[in-house]
PDB file of N, CA and C in Angstrom:
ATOM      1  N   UNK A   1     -65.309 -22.240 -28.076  1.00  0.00           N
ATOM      2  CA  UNK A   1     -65.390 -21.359 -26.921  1.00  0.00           C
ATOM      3  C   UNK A   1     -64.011 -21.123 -26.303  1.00  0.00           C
ATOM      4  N   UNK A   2     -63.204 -22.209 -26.523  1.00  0.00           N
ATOM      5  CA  UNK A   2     -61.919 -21.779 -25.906  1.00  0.00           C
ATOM      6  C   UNK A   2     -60.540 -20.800 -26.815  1.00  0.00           C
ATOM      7  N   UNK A   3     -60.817 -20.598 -27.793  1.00  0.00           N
ATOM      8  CA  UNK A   3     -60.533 -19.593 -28.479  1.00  0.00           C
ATOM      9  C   UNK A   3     -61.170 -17.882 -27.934  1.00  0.00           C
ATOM     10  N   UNK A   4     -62.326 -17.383 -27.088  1.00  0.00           N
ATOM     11  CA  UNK A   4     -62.899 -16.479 -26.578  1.00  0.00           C
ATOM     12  C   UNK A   4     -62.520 -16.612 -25.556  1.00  0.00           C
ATOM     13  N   UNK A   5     -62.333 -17.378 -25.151  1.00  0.00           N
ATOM     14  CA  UNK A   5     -62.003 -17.286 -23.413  1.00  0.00           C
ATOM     15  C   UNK A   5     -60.289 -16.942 -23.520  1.00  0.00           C
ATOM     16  N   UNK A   6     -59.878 -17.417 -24.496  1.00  0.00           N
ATOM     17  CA  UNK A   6     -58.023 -16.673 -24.761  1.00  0.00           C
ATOM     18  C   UNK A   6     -58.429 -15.741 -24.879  1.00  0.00           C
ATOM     19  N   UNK A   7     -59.066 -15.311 -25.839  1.00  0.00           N
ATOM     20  CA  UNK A   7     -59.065 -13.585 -26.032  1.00  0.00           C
ATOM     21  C   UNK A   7     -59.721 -12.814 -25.031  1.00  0.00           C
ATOM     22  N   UNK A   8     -60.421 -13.358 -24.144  1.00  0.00           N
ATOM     23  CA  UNK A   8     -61.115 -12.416 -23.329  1.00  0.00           C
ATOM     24  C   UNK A   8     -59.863 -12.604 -22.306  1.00  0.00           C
ATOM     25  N   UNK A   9     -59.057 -13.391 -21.970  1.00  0.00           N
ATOM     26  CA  UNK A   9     -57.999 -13.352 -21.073  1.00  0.00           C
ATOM     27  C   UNK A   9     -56.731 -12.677 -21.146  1.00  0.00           C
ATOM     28  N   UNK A  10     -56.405 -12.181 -22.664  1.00  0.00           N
ATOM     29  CA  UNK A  10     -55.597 -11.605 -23.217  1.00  0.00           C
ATOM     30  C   UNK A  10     -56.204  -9.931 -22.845  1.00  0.00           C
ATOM     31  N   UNK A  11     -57.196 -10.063 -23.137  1.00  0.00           N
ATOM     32  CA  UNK A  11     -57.718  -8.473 -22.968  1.00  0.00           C
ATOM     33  C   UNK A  11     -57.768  -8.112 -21.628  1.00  0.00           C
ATOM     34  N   UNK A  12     -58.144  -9.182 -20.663  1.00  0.00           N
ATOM     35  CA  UNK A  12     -58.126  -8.754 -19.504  1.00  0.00           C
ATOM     36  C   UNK A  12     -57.274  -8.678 -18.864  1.00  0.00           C
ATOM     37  N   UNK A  13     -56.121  -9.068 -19.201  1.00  0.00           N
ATOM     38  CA  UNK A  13     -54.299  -9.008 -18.767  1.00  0.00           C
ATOM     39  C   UNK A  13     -53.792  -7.457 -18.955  1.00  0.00           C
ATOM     40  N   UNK A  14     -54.183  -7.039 -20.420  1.00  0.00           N
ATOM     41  CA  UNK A  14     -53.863  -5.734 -21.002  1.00  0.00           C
ATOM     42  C   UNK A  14     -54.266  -5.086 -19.990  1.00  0.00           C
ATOM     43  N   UNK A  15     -55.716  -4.906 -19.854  1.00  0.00           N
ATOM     44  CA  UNK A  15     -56.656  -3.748 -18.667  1.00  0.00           C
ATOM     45  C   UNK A  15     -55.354  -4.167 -17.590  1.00  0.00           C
ATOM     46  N   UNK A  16     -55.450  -5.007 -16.942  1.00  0.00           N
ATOM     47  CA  UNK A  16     -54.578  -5.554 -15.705  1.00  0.00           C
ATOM     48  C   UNK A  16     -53.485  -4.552 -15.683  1.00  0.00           C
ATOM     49  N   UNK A  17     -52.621  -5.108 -16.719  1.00  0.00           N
ATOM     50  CA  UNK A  17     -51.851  -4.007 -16.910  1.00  0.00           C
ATOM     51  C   UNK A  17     -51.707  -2.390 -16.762  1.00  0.00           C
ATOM     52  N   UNK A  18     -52.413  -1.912 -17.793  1.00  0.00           N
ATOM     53  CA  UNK A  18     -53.176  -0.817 -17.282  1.00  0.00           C
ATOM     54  C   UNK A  18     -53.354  -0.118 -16.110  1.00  0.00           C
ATOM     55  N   UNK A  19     -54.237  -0.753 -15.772  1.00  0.00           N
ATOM     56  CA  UNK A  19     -54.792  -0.105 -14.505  1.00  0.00           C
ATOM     57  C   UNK A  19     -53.396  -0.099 -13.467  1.00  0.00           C
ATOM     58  N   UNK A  20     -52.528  -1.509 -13.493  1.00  0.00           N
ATOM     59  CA  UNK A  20     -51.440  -1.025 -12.743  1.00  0.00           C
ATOM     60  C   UNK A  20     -50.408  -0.263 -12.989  1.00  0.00           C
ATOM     61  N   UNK A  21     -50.073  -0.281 -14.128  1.00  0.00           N
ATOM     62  CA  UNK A  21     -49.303   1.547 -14.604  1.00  0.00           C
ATOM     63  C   UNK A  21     -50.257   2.680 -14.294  1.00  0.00           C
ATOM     64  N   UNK A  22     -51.441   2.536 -13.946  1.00  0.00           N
ATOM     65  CA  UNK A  22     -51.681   4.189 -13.866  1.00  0.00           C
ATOM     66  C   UNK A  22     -52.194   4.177 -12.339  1.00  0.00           C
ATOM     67  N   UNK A  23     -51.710   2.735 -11.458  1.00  0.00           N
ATOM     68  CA  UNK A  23     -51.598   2.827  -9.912  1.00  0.00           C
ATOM     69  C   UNK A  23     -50.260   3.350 -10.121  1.00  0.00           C
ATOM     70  N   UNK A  24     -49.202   2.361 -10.111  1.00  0.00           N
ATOM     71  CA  UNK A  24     -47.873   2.983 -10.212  1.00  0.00           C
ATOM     72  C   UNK A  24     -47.308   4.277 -10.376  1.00  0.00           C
ATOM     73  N   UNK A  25     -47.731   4.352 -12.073  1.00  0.00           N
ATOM     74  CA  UNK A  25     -47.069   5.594 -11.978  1.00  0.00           C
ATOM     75  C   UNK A  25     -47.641   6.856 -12.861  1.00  0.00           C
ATOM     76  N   UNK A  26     -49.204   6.695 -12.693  1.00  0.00           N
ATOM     77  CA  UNK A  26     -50.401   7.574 -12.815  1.00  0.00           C
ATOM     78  C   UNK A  26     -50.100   7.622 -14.616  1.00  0.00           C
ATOM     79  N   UNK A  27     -49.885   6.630 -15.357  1.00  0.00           N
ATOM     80  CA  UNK A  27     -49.410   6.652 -16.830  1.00  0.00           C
ATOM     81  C   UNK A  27     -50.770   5.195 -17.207  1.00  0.00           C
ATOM     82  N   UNK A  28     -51.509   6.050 -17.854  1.00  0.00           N
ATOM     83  CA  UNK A  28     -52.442   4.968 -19.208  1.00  0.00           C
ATOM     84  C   UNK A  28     -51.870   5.123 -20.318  1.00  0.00           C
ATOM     85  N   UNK A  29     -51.750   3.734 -20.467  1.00  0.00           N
ATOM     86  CA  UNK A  29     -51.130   3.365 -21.969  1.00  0.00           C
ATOM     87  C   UNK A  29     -52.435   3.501 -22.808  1.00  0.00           C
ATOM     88  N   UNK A  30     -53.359   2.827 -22.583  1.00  0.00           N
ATOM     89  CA  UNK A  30     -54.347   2.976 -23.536  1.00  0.00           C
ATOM     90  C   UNK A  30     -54.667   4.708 -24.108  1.00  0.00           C
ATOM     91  N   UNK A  31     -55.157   5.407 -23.166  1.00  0.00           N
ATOM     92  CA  UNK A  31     -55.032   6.956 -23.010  1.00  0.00           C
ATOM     93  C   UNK A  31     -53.935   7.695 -24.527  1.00  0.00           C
ATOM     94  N   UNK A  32     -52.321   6.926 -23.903  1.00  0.00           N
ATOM     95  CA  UNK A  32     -51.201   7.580 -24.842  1.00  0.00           C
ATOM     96  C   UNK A  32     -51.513   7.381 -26.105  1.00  0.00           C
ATOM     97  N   UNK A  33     -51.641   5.750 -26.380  1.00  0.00           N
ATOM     98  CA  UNK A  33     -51.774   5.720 -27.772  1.00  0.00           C
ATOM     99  C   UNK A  33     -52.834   5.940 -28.275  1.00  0.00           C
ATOM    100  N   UNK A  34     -53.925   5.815 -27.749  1.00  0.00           N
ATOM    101  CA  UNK A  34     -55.193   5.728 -28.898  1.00  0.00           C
ATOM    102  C   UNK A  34     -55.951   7.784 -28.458  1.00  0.00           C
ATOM    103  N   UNK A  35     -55.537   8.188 -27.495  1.00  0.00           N
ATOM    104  CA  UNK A  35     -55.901   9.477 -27.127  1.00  0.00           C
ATOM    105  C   UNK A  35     -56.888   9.683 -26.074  1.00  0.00           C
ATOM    106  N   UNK A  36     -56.881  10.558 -24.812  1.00  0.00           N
ATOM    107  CA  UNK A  36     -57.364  10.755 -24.047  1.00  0.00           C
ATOM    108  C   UNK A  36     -58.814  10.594 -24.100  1.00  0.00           C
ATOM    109  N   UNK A  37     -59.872   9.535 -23.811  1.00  0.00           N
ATOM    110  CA  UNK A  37     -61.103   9.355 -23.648  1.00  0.00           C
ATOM    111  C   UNK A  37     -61.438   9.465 -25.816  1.00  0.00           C
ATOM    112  N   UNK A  38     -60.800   9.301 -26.237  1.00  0.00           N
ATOM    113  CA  UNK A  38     -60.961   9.229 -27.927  1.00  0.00           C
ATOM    114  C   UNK A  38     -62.121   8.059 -27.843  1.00  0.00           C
ATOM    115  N   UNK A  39     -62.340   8.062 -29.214  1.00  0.00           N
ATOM    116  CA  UNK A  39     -63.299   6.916 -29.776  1.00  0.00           C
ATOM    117  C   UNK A  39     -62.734   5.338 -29.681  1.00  0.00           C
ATOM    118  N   UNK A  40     -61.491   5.173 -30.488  1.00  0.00           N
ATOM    119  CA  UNK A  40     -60.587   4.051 -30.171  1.00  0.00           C
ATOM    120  C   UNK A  40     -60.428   3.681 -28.580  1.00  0.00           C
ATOM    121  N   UNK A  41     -59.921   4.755 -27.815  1.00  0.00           N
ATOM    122  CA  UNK A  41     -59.691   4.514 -26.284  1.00  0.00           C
ATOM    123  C   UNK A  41     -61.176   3.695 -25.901  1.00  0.00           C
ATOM    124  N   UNK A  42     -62.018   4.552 -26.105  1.00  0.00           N
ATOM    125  CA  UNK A  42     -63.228   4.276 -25.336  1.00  0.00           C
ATOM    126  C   UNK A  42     -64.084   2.682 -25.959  1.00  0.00           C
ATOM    127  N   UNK A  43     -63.254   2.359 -27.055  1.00  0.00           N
ATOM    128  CA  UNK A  43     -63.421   1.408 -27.624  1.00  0.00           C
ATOM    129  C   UNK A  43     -62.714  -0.093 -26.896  1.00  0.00           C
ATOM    130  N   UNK A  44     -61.129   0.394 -26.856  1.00  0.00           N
ATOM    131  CA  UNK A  44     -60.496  -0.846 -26.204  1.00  0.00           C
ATOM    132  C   UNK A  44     -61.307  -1.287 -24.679  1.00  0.00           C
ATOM    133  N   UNK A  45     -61.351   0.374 -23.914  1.00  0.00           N
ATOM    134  CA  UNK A  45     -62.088   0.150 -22.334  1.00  0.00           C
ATOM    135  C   UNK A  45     -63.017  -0.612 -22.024  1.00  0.00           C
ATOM    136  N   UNK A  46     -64.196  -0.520 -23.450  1.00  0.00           N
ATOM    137  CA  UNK A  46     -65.113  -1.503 -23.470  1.00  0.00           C
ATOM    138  C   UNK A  46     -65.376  -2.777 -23.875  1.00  0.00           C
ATOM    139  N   UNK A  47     -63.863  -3.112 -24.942  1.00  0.00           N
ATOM    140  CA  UNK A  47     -63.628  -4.579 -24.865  1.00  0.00           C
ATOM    141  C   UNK A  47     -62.808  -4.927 -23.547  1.00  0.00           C
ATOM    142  N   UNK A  48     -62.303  -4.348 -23.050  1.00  0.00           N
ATOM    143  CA  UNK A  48     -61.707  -5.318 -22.044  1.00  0.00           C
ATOM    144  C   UNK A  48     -62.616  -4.856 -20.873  1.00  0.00           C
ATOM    145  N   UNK A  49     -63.628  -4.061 -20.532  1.00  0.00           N
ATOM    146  CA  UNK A  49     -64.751  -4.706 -19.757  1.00  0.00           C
ATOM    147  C   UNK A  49     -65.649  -5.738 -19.927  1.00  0.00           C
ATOM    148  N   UNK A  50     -65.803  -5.666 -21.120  1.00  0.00           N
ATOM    149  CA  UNK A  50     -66.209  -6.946 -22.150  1.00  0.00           C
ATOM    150  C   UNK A  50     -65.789  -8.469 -21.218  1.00  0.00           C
ATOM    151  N   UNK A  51     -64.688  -8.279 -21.816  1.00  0.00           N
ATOM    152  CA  UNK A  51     -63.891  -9.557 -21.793  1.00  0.00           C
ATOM    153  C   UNK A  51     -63.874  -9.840 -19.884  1.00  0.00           C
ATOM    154  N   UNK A  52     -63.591  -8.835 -19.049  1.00  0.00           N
ATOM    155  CA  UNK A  52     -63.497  -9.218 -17.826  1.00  0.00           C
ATOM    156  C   UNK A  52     -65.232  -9.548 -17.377  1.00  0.00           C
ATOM    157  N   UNK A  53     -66.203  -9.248 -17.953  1.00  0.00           N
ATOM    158  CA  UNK A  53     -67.431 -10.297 -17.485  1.00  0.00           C
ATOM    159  C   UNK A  53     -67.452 -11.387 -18.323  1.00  0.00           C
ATOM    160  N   UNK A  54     -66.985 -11.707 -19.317  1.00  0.00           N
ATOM    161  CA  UNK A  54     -66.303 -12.957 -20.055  1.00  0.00           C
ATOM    162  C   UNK A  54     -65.569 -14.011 -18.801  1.00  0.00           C
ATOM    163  N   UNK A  55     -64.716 -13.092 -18.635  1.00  0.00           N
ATOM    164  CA  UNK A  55     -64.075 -14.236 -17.034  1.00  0.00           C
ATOM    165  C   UNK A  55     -64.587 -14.109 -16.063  1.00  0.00           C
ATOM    166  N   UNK A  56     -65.243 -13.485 -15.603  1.00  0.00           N
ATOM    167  CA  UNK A  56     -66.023 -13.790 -14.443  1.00  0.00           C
ATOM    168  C   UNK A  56     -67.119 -15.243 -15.230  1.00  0.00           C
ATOM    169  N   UNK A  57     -67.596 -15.290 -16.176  1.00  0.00           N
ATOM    170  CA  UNK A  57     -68.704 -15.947 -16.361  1.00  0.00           C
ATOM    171  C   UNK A  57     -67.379 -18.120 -16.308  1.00  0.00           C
ATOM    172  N   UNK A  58     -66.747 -17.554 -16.892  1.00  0.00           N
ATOM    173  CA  UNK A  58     -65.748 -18.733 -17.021  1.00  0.00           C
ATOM    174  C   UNK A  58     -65.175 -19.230 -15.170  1.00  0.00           C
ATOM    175  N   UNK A  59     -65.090 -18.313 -14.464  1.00  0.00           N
ATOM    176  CA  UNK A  59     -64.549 -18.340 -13.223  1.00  0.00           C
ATOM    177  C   UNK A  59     -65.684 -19.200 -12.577  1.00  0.00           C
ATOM    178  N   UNK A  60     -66.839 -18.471 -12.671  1.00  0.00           N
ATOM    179  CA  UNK A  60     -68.379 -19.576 -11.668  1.00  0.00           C
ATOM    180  C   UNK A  60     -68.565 -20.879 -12.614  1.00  0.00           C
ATOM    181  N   UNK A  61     -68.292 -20.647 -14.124  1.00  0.00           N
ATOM    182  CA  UNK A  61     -68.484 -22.253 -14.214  1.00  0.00           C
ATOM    183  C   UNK A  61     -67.719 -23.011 -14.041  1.00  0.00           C
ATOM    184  N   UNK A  62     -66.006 -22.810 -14.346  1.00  0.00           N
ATOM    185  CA  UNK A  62     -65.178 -23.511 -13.499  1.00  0.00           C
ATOM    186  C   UNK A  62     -65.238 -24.147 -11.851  1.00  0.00           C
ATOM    187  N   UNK A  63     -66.130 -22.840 -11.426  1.00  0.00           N
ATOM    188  CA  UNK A  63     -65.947 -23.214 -10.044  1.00  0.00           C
ATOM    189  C   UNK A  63     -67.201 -24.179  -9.902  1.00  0.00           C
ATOM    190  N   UNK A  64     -68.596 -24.061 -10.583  1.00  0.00           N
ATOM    191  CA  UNK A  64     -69.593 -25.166 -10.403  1.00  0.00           C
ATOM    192  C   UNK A  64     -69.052 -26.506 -10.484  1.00  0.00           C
ATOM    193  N   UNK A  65     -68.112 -26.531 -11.633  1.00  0.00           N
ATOM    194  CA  UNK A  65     -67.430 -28.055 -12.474  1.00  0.00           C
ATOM    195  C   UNK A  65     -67.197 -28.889 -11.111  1.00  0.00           C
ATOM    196  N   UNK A  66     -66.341 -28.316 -10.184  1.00  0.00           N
ATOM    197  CA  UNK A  66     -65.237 -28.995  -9.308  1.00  0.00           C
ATOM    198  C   UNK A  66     -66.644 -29.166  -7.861  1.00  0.00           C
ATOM    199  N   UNK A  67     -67.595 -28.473  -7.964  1.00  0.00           N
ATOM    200  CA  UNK A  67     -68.869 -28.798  -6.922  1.00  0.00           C
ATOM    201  C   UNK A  67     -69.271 -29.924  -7.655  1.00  0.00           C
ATOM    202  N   UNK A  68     -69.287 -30.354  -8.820  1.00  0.00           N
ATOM    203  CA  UNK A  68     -69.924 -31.473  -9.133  1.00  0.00           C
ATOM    204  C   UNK A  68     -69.045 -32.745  -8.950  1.00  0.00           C
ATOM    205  N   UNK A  69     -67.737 -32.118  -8.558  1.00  0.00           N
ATOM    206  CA  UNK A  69     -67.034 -33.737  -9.083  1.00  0.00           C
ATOM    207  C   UNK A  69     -66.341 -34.045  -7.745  1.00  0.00           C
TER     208      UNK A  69
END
């Protein structure tokens, strides 16, 4: 499991990214390379939504762990 939880953290860094270049400076990388709303694009968007309910699910059990101890 801790091999998925890298990758879902890796993916969710990328989006991170993302989303703050196209606060900044209205530029999606994902968009440039793979093509505006394309198949690929719409592909990465949904792994790294993926992956960010991946960390949310890792975030509440982390946080149960430390209620127990």
């Amino acid at each position: 499991m801790e091999t998925l939880q890298k990758i879902a953290l890796v993916f969710t860094i990328i989006g991170a990214i993302n989303w703050g270049l196209i606060g900044i400076a209205d530029f999606d990388l994902v968009a440039t390379l793979f093509g505006n709303m394309s198949l690929l694009s719409r592909i990465v968007y949904t792994i790294v939504g993926i992956c960010g309910l991946i960390n949310i699910g890792i975030f509440f059990h982390h946080f149960s762990e430390h209620d127990h101890h």
